[in-house]
N, C-alpha and C. Protein backbone atom coordinates (compact mmCIF):
# COMPACT_ATOMS: atom_id res chain seq x y z
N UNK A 1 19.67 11.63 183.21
CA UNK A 1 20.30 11.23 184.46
C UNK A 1 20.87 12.46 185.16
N UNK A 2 20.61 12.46 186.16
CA UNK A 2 21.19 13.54 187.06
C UNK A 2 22.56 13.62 187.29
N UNK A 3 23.66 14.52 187.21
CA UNK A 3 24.92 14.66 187.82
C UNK A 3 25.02 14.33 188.56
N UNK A 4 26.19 13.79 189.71
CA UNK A 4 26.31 13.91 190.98
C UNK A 4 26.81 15.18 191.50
N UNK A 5 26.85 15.50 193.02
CA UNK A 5 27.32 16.47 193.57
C UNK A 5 28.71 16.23 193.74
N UNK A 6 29.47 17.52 193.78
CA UNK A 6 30.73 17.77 194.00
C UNK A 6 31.11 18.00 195.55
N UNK A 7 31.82 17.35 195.99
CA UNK A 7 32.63 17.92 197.17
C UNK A 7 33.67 18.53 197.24
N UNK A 8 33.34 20.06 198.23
CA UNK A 8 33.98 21.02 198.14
C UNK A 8 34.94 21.74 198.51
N UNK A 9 35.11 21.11 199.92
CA UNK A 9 36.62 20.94 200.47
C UNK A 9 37.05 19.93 200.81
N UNK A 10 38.58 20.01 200.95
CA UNK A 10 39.33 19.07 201.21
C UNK A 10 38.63 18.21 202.52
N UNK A 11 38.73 16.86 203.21
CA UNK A 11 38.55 16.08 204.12
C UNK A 11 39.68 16.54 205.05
N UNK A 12 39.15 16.80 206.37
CA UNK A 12 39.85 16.78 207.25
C UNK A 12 39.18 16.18 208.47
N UNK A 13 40.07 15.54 209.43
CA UNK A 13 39.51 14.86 210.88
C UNK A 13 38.78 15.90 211.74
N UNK A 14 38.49 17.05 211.80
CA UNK A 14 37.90 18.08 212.63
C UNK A 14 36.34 18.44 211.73
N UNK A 15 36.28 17.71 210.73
CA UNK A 15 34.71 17.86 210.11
C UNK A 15 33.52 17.82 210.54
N UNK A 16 32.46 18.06 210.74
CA UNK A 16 31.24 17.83 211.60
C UNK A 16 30.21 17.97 210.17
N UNK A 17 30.50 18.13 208.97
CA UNK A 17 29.63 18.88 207.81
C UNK A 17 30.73 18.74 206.80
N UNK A 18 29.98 18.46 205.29
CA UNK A 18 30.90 18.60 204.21
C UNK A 18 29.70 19.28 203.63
N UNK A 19 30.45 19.69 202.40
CA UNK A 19 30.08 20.97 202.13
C UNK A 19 29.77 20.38 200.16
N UNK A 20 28.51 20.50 200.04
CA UNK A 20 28.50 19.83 198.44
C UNK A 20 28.05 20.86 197.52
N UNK A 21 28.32 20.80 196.56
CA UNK A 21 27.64 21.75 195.21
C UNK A 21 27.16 21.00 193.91
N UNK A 22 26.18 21.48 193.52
CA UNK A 22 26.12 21.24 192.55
C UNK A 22 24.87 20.17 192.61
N UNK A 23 24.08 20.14 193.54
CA UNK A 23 22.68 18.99 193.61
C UNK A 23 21.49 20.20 193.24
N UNK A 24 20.58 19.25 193.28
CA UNK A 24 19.09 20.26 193.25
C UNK A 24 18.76 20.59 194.28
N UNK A 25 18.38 21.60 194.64
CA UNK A 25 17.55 21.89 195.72
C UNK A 25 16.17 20.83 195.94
N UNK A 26 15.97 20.36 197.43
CA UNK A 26 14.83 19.05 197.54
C UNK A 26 15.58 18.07 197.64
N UNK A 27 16.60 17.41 197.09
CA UNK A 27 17.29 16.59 196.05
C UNK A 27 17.52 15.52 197.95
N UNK A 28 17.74 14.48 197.94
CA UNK A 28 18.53 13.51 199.00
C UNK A 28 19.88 13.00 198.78
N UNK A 29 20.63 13.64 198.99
CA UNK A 29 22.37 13.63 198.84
C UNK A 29 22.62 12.43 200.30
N UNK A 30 23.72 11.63 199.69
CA UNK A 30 24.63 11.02 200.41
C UNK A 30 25.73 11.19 200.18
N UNK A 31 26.44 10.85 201.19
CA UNK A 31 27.96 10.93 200.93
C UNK A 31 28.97 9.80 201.13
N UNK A 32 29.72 8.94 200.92
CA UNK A 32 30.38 7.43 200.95
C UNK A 32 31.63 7.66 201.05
N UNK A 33 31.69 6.76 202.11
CA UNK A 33 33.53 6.53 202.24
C UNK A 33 34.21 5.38 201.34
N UNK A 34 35.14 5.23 201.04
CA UNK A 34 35.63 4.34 199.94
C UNK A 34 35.25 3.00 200.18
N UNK A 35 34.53 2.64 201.39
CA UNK A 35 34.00 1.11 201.60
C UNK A 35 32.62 1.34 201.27
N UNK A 36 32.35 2.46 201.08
CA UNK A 36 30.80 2.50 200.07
C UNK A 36 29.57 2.62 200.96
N UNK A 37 30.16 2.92 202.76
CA UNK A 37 29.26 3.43 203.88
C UNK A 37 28.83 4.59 204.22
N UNK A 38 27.87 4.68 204.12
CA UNK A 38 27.30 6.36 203.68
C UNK A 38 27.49 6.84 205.40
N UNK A 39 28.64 8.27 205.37
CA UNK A 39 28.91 9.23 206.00
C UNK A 39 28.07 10.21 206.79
N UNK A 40 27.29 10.37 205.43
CA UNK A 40 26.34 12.06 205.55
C UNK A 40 25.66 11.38 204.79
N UNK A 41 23.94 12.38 204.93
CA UNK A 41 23.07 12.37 204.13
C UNK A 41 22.73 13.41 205.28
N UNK A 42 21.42 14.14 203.73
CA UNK A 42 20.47 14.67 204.22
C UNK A 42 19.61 15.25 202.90
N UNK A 43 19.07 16.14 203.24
CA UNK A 43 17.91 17.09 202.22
C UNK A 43 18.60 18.18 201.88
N UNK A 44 19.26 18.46 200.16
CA UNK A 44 19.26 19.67 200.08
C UNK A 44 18.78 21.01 199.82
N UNK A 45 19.13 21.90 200.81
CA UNK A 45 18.31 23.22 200.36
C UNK A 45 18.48 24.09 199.42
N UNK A 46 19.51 24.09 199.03
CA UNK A 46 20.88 24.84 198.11
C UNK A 46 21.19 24.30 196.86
N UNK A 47 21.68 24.90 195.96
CA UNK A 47 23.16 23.96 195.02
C UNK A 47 23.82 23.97 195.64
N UNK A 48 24.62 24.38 196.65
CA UNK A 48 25.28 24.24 197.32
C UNK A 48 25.47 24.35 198.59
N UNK A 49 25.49 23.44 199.34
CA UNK A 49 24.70 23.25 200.98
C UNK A 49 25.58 22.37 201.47
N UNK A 50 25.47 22.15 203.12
CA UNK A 50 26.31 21.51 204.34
C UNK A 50 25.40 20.24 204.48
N UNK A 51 26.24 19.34 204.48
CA UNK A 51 25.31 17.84 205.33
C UNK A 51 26.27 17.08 205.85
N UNK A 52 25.16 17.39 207.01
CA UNK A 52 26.04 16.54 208.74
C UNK A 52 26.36 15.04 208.07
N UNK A 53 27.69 15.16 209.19
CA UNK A 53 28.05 14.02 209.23
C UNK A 53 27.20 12.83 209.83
N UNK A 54 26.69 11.43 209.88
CA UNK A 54 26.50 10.53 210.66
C UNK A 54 26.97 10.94 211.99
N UNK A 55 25.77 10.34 212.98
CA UNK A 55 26.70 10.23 214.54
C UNK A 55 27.34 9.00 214.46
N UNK A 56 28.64 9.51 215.19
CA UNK A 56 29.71 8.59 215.29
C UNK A 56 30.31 8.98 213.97
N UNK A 57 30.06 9.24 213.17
CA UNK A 57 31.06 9.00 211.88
C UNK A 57 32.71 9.76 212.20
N UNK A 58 34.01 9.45 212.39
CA UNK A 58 34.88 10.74 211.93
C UNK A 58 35.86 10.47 210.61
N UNK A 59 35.89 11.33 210.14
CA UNK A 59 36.94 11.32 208.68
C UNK A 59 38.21 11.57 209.18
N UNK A 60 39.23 10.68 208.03
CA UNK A 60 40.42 11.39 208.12
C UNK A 60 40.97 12.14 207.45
N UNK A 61 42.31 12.53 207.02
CA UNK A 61 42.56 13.59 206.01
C UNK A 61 42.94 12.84 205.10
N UNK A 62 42.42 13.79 204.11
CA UNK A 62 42.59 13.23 202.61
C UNK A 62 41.76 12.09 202.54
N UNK A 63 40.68 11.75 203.39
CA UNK A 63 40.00 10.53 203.06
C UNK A 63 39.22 10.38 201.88
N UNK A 64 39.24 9.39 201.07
CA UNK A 64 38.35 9.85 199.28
C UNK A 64 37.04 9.72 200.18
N UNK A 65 36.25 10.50 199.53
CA UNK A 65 34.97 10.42 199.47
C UNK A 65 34.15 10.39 198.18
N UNK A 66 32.67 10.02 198.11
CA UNK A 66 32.03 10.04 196.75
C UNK A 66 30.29 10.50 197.24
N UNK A 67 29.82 11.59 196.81
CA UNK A 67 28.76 11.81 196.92
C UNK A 67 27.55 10.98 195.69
N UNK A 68 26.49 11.39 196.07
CA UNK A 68 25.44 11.00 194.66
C UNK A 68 24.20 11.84 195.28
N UNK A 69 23.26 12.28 194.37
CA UNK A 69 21.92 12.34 194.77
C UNK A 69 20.98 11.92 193.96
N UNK A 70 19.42 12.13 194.77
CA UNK A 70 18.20 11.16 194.28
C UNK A 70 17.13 12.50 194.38
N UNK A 71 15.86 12.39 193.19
CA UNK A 71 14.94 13.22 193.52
C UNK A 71 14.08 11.90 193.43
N UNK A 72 13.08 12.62 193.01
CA UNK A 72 11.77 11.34 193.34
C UNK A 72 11.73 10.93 192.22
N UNK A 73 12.48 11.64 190.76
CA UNK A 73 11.94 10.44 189.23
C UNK A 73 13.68 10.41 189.55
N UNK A 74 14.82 10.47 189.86
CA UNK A 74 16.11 10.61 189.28
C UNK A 74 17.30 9.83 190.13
N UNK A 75 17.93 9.85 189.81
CA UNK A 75 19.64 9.38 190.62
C UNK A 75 20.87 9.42 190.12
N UNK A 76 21.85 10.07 190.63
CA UNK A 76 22.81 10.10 190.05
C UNK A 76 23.47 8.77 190.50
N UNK A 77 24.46 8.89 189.18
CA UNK A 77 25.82 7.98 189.56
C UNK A 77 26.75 9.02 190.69
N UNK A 78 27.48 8.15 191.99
CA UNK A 78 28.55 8.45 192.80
C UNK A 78 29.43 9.53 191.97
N UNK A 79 29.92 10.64 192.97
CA UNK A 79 30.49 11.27 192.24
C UNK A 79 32.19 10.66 191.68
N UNK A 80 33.02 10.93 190.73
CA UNK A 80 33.87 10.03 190.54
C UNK A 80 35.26 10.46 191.67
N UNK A 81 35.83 9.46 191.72
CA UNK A 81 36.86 9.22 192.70
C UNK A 81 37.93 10.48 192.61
N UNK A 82 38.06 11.65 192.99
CA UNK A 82 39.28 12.69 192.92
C UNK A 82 40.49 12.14 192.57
């Protein structure tokens, strides 16, 4: 089973991008707000890479968030609650 990704800075309301570590490169990362509505997604290029926010989405501070990612055989579990 795959890890999930880590998120890497703190949440703040001026976000446009969070910043994850720790996925595969290729890999399809999401990102969830505590009602379990995915934020961000995208394709990562990196272990550690930026993925836009949703349009319309804005965060607040200190908002929990929970990432996960998927390759084509794999999926992680959500990353766990900070």
């Amino acid at each position: 089973m795959l890890s999930p990704p880590t998120i890497v800075q703190p949440v703040t309301p001026c976000m446009s991008q969070i910043r994850l570590r720790g996925q595969l490169p290729d890999s399809r990362v999401k990102v969830f707000d505590d009602q379990g509505t995915v934020v961000a997604a995208g394709v990562a290029k990196e272990t550690e890479d930026l993925v836009r926010l949703s349009p319309g989405v804005s965060l607040q501070a200190g908002q929990q968030l929970r990432a996960e990612q998927e390759t084509a055989d794999d999926r992680s579990d959500p990353s766990p609650e900070p």
